[in-house]
C-alpha atoms as a PDB file:
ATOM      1  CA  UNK A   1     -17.099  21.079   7.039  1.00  0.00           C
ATOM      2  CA  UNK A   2     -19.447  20.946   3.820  1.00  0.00           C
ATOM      3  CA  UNK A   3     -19.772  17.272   3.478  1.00  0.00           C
ATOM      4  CA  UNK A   4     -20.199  14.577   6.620  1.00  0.00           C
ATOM      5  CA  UNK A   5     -17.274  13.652   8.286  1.00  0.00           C
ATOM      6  CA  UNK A   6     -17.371  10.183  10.627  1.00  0.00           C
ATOM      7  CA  UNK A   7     -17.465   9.748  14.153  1.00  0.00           C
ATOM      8  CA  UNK A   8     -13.562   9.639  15.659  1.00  0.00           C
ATOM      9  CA  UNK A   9     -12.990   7.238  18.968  1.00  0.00           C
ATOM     10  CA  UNK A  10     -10.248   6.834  21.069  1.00  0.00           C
ATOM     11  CA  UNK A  11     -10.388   3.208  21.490  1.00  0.00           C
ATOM     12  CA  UNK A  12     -11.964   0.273  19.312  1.00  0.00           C
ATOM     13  CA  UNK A  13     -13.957  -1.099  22.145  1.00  0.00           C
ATOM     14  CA  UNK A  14     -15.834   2.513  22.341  1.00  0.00           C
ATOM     15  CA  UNK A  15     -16.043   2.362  18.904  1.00  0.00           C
ATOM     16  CA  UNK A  16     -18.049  -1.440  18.741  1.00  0.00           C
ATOM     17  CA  UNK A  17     -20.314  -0.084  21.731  1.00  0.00           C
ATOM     18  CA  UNK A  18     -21.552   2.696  20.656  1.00  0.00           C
ATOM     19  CA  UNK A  19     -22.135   2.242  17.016  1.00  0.00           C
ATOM     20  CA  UNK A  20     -23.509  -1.247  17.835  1.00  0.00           C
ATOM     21  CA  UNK A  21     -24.748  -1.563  20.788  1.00  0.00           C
ATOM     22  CA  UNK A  22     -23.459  -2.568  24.984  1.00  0.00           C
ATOM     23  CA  UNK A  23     -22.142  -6.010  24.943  1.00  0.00           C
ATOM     24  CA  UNK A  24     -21.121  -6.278  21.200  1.00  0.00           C
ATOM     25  CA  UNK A  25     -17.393  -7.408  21.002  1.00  0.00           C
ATOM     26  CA  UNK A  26     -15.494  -8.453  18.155  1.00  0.00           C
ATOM     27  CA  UNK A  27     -15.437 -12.481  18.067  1.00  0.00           C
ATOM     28  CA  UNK A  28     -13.843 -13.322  15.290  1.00  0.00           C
ATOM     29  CA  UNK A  29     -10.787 -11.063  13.334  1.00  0.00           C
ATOM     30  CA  UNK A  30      -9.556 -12.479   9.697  1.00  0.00           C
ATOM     31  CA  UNK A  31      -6.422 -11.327   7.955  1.00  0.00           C
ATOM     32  CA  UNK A  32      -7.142 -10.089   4.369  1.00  0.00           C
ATOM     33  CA  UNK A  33      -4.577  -9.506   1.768  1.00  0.00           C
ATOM     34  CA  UNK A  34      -3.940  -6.751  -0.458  1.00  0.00           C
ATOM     35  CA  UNK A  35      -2.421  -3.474   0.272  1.00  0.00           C
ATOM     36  CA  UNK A  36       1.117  -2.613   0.926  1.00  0.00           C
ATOM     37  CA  UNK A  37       0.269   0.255   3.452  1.00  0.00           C
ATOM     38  CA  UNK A  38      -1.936  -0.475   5.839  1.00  0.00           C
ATOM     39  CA  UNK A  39      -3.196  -3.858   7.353  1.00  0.00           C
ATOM     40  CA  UNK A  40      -7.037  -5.032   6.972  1.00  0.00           C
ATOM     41  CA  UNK A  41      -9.106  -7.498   8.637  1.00  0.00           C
ATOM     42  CA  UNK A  42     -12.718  -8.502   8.019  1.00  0.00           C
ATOM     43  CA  UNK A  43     -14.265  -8.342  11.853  1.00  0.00           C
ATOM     44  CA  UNK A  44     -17.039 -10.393  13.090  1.00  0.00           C
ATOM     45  CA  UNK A  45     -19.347  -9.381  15.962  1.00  0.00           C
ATOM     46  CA  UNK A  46     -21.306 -10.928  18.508  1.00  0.00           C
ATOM     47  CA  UNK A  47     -24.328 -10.097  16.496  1.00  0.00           C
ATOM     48  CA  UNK A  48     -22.888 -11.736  13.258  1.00  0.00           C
ATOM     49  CA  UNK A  49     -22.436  -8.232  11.683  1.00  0.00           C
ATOM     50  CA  UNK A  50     -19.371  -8.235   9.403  1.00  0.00           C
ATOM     51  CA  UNK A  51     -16.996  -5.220   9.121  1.00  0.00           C
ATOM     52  CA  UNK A  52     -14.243  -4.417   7.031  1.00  0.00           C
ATOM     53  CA  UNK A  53     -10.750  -2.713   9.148  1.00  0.00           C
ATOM     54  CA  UNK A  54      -7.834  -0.876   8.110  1.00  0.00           C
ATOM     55  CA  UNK A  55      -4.918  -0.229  10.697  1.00  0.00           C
ATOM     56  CA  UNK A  56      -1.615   1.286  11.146  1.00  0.00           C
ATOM     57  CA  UNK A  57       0.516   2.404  13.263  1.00  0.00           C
ATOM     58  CA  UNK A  58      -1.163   5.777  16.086  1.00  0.00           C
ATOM     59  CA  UNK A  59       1.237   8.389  14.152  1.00  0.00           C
ATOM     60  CA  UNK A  60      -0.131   7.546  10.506  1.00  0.00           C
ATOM     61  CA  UNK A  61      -4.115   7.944  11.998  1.00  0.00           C
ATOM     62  CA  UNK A  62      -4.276  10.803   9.141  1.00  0.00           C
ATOM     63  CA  UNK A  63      -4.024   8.509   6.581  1.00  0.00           C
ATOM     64  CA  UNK A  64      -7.383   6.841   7.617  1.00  0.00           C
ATOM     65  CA  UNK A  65      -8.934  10.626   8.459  1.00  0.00           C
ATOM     66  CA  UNK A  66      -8.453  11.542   4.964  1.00  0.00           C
ATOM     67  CA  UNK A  67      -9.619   8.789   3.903  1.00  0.00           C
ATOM     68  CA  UNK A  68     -12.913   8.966   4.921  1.00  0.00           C
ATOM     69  CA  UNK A  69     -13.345  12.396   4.170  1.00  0.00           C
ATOM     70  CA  UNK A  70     -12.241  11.517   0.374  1.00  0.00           C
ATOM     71  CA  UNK A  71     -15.181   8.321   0.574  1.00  0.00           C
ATOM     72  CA  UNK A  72     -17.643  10.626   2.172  1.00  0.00           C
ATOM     73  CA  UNK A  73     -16.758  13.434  -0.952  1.00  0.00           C
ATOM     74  CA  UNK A  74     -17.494  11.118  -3.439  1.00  0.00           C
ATOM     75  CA  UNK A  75     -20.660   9.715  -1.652  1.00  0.00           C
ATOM     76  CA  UNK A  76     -21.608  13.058  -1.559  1.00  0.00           C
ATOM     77  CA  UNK A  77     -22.352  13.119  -5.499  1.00  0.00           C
ATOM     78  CA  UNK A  78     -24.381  10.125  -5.168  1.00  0.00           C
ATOM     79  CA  UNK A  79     -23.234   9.143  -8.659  1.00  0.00           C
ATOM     80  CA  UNK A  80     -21.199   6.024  -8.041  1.00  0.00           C
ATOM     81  CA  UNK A  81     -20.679   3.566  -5.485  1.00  0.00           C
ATOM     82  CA  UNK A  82     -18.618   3.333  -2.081  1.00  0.00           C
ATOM     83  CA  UNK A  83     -18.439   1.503   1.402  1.00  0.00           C
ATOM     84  CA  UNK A  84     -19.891   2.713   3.957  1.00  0.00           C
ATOM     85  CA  UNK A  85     -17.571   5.006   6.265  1.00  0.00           C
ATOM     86  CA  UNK A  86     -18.468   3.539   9.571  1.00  0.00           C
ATOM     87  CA  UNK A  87     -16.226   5.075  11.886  1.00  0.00           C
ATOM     88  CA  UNK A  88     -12.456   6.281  11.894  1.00  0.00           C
ATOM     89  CA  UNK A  89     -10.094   5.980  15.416  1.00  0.00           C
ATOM     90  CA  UNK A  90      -6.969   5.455  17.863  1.00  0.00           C
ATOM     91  CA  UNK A  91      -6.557   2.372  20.063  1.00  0.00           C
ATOM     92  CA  UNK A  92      -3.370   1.294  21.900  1.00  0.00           C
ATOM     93  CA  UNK A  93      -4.388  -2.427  21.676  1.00  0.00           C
ATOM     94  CA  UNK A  94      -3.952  -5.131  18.948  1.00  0.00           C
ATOM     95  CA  UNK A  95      -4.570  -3.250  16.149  1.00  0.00           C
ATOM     96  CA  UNK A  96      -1.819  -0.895  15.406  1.00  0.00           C
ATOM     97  CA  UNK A  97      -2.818   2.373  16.782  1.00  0.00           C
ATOM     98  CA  UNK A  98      -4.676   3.477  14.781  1.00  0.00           C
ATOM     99  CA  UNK A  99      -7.699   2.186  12.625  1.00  0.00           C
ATOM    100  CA  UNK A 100     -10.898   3.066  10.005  1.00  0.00           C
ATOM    101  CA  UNK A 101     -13.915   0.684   9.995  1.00  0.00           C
ATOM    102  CA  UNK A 102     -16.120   0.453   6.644  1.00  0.00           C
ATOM    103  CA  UNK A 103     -18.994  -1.574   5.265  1.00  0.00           C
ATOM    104  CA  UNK A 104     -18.051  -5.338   4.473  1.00  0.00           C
ATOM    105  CA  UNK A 105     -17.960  -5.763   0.492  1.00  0.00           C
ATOM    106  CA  UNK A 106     -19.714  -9.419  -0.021  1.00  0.00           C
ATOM    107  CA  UNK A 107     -20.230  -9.293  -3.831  1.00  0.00           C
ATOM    108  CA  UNK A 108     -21.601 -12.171  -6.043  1.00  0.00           C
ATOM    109  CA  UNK A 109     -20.908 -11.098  -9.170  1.00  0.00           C
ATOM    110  CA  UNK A 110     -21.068  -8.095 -11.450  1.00  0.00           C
ATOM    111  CA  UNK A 111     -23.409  -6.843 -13.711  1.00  0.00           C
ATOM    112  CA  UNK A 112     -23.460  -7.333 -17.869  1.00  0.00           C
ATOM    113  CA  UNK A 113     -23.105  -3.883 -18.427  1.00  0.00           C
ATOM    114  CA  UNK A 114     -20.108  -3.488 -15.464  1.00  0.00           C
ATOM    115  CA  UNK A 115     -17.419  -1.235 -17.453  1.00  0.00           C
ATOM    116  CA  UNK A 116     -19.961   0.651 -19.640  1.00  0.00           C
ATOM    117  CA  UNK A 117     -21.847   1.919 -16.448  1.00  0.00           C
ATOM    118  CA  UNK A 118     -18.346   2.485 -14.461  1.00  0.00           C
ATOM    119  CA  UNK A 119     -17.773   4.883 -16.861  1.00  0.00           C
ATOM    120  CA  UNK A 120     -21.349   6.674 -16.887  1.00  0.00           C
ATOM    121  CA  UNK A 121     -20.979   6.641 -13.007  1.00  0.00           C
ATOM    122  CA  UNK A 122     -17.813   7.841 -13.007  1.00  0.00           C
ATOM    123  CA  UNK A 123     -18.541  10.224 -16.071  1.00  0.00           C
ATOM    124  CA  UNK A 124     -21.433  11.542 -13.326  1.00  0.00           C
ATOM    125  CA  UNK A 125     -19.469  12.433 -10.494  1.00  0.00           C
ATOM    126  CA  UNK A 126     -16.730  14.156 -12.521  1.00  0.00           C
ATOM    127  CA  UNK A 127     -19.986  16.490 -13.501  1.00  0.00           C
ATOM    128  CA  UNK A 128     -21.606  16.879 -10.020  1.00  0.00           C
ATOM    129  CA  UNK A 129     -20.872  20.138  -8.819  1.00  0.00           C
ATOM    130  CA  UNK A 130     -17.800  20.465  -6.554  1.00  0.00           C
ATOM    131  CA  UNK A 131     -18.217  23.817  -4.478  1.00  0.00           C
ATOM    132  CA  UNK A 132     -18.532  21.806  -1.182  1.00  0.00           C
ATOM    133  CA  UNK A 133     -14.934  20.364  -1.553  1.00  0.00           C
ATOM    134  CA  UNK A 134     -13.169  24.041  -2.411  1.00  0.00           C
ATOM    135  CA  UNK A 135     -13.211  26.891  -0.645  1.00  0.00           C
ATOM    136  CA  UNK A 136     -12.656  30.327  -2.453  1.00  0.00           C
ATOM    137  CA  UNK A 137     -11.264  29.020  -5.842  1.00  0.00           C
ATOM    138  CA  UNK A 138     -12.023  26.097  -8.701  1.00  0.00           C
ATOM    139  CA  UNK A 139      -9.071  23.139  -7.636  1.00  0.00           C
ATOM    140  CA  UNK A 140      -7.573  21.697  -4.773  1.00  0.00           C
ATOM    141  CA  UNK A 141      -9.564  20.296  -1.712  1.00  0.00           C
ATOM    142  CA  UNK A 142     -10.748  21.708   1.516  1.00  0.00           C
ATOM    143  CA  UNK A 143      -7.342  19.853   2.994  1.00  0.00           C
ATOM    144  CA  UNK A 144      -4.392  18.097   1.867  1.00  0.00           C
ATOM    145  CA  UNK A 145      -4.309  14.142   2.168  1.00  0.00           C
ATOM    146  CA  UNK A 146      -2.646  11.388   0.721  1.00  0.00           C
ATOM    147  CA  UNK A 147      -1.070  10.056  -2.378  1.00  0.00           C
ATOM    148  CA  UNK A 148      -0.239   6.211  -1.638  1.00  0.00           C
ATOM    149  CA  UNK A 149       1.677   7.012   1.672  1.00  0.00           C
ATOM    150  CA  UNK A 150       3.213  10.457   0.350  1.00  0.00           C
ATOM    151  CA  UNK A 151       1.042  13.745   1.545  1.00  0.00           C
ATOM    152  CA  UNK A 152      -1.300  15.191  -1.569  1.00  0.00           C
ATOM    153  CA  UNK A 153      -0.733  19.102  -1.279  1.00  0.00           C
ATOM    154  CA  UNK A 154      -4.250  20.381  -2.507  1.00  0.00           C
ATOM    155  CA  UNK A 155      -3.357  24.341  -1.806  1.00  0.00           C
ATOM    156  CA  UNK A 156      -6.772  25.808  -3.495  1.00  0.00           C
ATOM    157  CA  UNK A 157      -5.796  27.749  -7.379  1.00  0.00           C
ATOM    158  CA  UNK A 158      -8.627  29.428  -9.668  1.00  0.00           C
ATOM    159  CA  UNK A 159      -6.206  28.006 -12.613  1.00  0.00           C
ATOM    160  CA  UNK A 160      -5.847  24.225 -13.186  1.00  0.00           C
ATOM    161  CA  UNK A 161      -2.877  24.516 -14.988  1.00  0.00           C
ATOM    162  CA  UNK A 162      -1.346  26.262 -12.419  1.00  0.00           C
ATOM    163  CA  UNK A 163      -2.586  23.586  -9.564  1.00  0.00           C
ATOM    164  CA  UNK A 164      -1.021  20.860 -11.162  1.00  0.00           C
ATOM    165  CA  UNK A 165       2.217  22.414 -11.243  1.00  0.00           C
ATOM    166  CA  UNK A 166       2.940  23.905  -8.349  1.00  0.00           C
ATOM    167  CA  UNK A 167       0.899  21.136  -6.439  1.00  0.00           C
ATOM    168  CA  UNK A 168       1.248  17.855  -8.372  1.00  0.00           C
ATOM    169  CA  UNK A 169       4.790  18.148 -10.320  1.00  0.00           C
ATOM    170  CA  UNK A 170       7.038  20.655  -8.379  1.00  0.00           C
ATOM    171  CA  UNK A 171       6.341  18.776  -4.785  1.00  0.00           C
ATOM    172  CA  UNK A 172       7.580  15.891  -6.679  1.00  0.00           C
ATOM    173  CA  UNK A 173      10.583  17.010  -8.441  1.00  0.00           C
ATOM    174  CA  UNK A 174      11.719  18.276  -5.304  1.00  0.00           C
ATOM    175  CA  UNK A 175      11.435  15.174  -3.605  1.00  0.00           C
ATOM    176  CA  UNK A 176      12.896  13.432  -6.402  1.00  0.00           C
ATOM    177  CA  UNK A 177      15.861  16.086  -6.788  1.00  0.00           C
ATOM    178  CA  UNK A 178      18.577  13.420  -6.249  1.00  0.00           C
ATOM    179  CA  UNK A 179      17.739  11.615  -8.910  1.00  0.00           C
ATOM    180  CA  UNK A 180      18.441  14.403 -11.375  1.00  0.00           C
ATOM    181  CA  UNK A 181      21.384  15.855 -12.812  1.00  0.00           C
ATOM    182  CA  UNK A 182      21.752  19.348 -14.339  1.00  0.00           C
ATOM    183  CA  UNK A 183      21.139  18.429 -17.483  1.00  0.00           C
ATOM    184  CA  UNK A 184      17.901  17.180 -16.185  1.00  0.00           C
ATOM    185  CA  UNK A 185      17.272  19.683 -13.819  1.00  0.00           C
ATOM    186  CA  UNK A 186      17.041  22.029 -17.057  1.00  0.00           C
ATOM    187  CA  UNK A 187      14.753  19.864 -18.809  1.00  0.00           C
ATOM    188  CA  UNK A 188      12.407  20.255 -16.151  1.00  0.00           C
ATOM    189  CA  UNK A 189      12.433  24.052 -15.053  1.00  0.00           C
ATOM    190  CA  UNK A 190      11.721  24.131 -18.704  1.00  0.00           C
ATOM    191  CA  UNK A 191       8.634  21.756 -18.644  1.00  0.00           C
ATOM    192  CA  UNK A 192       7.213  23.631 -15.677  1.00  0.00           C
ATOM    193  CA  UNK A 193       7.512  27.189 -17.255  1.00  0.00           C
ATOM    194  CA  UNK A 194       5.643  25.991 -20.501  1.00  0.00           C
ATOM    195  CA  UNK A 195       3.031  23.759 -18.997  1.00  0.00           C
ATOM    196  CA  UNK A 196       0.504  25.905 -20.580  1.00  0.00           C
ATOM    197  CA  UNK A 197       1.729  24.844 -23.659  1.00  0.00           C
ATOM    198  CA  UNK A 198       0.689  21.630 -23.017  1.00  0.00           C
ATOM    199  CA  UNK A 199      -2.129  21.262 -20.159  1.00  0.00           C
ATOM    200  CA  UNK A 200      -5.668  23.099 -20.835  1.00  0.00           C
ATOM    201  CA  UNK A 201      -8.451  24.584 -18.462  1.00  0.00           C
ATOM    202  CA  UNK A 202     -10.907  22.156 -18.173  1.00  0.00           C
ATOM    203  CA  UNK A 203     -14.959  23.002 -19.334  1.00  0.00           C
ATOM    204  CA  UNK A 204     -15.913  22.524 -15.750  1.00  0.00           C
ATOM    205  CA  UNK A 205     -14.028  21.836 -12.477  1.00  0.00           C
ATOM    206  CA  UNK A 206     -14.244  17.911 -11.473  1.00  0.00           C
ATOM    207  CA  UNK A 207     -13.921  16.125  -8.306  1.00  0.00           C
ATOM    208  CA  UNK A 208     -11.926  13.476  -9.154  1.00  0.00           C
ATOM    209  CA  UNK A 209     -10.666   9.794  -7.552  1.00  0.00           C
ATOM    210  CA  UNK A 210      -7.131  10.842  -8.108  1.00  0.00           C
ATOM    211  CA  UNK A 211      -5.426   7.820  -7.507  1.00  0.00           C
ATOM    212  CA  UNK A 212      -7.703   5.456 -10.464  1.00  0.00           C
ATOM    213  CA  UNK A 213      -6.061   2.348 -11.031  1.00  0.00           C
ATOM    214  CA  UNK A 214      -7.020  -1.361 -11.243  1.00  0.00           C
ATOM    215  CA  UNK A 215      -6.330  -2.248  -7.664  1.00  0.00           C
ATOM    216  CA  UNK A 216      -8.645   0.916  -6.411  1.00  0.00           C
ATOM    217  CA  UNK A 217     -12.276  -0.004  -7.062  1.00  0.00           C
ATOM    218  CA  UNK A 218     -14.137  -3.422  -6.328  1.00  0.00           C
ATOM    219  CA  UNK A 219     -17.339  -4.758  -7.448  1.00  0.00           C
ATOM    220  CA  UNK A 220     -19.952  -3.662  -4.702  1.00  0.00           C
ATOM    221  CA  UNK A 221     -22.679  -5.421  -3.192  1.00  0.00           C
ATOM    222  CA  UNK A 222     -24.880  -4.208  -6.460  1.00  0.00           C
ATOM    223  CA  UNK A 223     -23.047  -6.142  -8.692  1.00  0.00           C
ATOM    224  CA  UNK A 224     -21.200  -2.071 -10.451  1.00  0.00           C
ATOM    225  CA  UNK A 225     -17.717  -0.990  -9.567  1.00  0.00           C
ATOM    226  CA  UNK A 226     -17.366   1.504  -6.426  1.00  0.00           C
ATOM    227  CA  UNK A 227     -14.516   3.568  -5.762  1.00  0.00           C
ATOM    228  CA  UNK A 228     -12.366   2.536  -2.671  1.00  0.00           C
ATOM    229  CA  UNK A 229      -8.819   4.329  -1.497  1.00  0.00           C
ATOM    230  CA  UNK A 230      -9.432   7.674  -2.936  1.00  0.00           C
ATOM    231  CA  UNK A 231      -6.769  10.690  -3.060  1.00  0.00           C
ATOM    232  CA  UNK A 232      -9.648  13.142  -4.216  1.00  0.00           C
ATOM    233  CA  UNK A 233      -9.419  16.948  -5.135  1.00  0.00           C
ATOM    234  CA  UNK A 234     -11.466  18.667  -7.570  1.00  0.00           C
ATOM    235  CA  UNK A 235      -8.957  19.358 -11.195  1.00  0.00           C
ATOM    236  CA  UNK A 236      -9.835  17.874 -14.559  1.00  0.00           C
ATOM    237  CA  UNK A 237     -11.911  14.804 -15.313  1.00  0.00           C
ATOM    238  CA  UNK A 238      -8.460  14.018 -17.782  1.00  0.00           C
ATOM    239  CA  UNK A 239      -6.205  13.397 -14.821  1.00  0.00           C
ATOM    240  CA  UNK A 240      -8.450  10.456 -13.835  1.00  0.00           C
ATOM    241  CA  UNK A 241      -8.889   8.570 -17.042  1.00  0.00           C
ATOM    242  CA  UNK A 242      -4.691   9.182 -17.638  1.00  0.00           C
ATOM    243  CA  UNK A 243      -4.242   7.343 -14.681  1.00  0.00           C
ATOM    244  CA  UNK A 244      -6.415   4.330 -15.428  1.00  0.00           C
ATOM    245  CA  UNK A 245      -4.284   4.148 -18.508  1.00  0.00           C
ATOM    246  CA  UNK A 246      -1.165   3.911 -16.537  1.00  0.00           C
ATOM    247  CA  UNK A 247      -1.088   0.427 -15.209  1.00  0.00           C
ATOM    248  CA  UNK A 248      -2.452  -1.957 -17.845  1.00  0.00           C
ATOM    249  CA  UNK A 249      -5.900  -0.029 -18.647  1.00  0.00           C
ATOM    250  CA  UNK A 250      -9.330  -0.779 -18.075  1.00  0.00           C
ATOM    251  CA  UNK A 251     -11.650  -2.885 -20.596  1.00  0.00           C
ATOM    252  CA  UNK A 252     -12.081  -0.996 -23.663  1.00  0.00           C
ATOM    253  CA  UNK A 253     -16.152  -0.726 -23.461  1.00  0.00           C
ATOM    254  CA  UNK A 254     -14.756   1.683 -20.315  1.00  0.00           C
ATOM    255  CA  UNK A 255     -13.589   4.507 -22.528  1.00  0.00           C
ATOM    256  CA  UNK A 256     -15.540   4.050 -25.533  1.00  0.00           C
ATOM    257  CA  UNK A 257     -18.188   4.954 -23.072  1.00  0.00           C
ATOM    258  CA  UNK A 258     -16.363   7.200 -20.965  1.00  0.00           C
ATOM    259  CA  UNK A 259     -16.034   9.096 -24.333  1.00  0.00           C
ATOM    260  CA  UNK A 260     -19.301   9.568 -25.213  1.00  0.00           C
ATOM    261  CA  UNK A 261     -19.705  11.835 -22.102  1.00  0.00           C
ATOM    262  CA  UNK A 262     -18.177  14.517 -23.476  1.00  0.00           C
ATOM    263  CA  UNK A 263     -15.597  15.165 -20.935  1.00  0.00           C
ATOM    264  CA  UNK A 264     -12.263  14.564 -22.778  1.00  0.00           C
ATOM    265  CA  UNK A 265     -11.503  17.328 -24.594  1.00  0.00           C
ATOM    266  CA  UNK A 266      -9.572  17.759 -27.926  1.00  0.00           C
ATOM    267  CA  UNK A 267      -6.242  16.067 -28.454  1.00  0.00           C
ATOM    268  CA  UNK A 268      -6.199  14.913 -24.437  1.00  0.00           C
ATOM    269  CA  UNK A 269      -4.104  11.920 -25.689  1.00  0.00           C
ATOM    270  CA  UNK A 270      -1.325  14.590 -25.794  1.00  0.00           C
ATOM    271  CA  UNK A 271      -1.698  15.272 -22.297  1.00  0.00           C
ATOM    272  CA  UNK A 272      -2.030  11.531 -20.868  1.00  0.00           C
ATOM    273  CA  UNK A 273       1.557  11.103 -19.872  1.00  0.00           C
ATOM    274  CA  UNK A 274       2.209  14.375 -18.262  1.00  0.00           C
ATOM    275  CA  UNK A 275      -0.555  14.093 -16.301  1.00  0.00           C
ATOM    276  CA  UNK A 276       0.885  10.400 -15.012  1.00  0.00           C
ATOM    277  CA  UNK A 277       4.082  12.031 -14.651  1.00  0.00           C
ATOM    278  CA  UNK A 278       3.175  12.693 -11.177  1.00  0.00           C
ATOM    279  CA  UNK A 279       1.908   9.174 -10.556  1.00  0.00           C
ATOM    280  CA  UNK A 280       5.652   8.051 -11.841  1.00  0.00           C
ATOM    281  CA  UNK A 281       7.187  10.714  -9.473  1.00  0.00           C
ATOM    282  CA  UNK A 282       5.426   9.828  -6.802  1.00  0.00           C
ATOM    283  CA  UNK A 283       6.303   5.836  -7.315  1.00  0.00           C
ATOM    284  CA  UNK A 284       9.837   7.415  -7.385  1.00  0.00           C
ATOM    285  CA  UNK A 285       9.611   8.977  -4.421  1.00  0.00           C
ATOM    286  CA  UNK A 286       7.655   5.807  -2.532  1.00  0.00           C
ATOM    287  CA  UNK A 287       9.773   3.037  -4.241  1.00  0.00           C
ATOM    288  CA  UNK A 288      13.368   3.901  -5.551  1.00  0.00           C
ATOM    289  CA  UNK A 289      14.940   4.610  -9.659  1.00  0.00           C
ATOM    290  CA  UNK A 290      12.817   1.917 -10.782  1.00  0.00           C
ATOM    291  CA  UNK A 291      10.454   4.329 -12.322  1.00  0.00           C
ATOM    292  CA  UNK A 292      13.778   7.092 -13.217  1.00  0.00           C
ATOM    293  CA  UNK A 293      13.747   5.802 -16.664  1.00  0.00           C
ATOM    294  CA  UNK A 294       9.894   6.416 -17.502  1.00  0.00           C
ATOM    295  CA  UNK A 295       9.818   9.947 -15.359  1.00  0.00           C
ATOM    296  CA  UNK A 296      12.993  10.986 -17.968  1.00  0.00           C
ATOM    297  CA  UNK A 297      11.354   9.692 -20.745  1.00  0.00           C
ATOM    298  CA  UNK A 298       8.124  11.947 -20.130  1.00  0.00           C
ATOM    299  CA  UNK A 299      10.507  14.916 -19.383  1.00  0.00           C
ATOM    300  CA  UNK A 300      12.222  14.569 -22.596  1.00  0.00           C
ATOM    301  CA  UNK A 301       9.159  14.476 -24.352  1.00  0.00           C
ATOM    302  CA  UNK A 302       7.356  17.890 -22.581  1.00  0.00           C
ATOM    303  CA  UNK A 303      10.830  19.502 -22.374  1.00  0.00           C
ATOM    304  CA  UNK A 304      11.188  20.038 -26.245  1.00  0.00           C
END
């Protein structure tokens, strides 16, 4: 593997003694909100150390493998921030089955400057180089992982237009295929043949957060935003910044900066929704036809 991958354990209590230390238990486990996937808990030690826990179920332990190897990517480019990956692992106890342990976020505040250095940082990694996370072509990842709690296919392509089609959309439509009806089903083979219409090769591959929304970064411990519950690959820098749009948007002093970089290209307003089309197929596919209406409505407009 070209980039560190954490320490796996087989039980939590092997986990809290060798990282930390023989007789270090965990005193003192607190319930914290958020998330509709996993459970998390901030965990206290004997020592007073505080830790941050996800957990799930033993047969969903990939999600939290991936997940660490998407954090430890990122760190990698040492241009923005994450937790610390502390250790990823199985137990049959009271926490699920499975679990990943990270560095415990205790931020005062954020700094004046927050969204205009987001976007520098962010703006940074996109242009770090990415040859450690593909092997033998420009997109994809060195493995699949997740999207929300739907797998991320991240087969590796030398063309990104290609990629995103027959890893981002057609995965998707298939899943979705019940929702469609011939008419529809038309509409979309035709999208997917003339994607090159629409899509362009970026100026430089980009590893990229891939699932960039509101509710996935935090305010770290030095007062700037770091990236938490990636779904990384390398594509195009675009993909990100569409999806931050998706949801409600970030402040604008984010992309007036985020512009200045230099990594948007011409006209990429004309490529913002289908590149959230896969967000809104995936949220199909997760959640049920609330989202039918806006996946049509970006169909309609690509199929012409």
């Amino acid at each position: 593997m070209p980039f560190p991958v954490p320490k796996h354990f087989t039980s939590m209590e092997d986990a809290i003694i060798t990282l930390f230390g023989s007789g270090i238990k965990i005193t003192h486990t607190d319930r914290i909100s958020g998330g509709d996937i996993n459970d998390a808990y901030g965990l206290t030690l004997t020592d007073g150390t505080h830790i941050f826990m996800k957990s799930n179920s033993k047969e969903n332990a990939s999600f939290f493998t991936a997940e660490a190897m998407g954090l430890s990517a990122i760190a990698q480019t040492k241009a923005i921030g994450t937790p610390d990956i502390i250790c990823t692992g199985t137990d049959e106890g009271r926490f699920g089955g499975s679990f990943l342990l990270m560095e415990f976020i205790e931020s005062k505040g954020h700094i004046s400057n927050y969204w205009e250095t987001f976007a520098y940082q962010l703006a940074a990694m996109h242009k770090s180089p990415t040859e450690d996370f593909v092997d033998g072509g420009k997109y994809g990842f060195v493995c699949d992982n997740y999207i929300g709690a739907r797998r991320q296919i991240n087969t590796v392509n030398e063309s990104w237009t290609a990629f995103f089609r027959d890893c981002r959309l057609k995965p998707q439509f298939k899943a979705a295929a019940a929702y469609f009806d011939s008419s529809d089903l038309k509409k979309i083979l035709k999208l997917l043949d003339h994607i090159d219409n629409v899509l362009v090769e970026p100026e430089q591959p980009s590893l990229l957060h891939g699932d960039l929304w509101s509710g996935n970064f935090i305010t770290g411990n030095d007062g700037k935003a770091w990236l938490i519950d990636p779904a990384v690959y390398v594509g195009h820098a675009e993909a990100d910044i569409a999806m931050t749009e998706l949801f409600g948007g970030f402040s604008q002093a984010f992309y007036a900066a985020y512009e200045e970089t230099g990594l948007l290209q011409p006209e990429y307003s004309s490529r913002r929704d289908l590149y959230n089309l896969y967000h809104l197929l995936n949220h199909l596919n997760m959640f049920g036809r609330s989202y039918l209406s806006s996946v049509k409505r970006i169909v309609d407009k690509y199929a012409k």
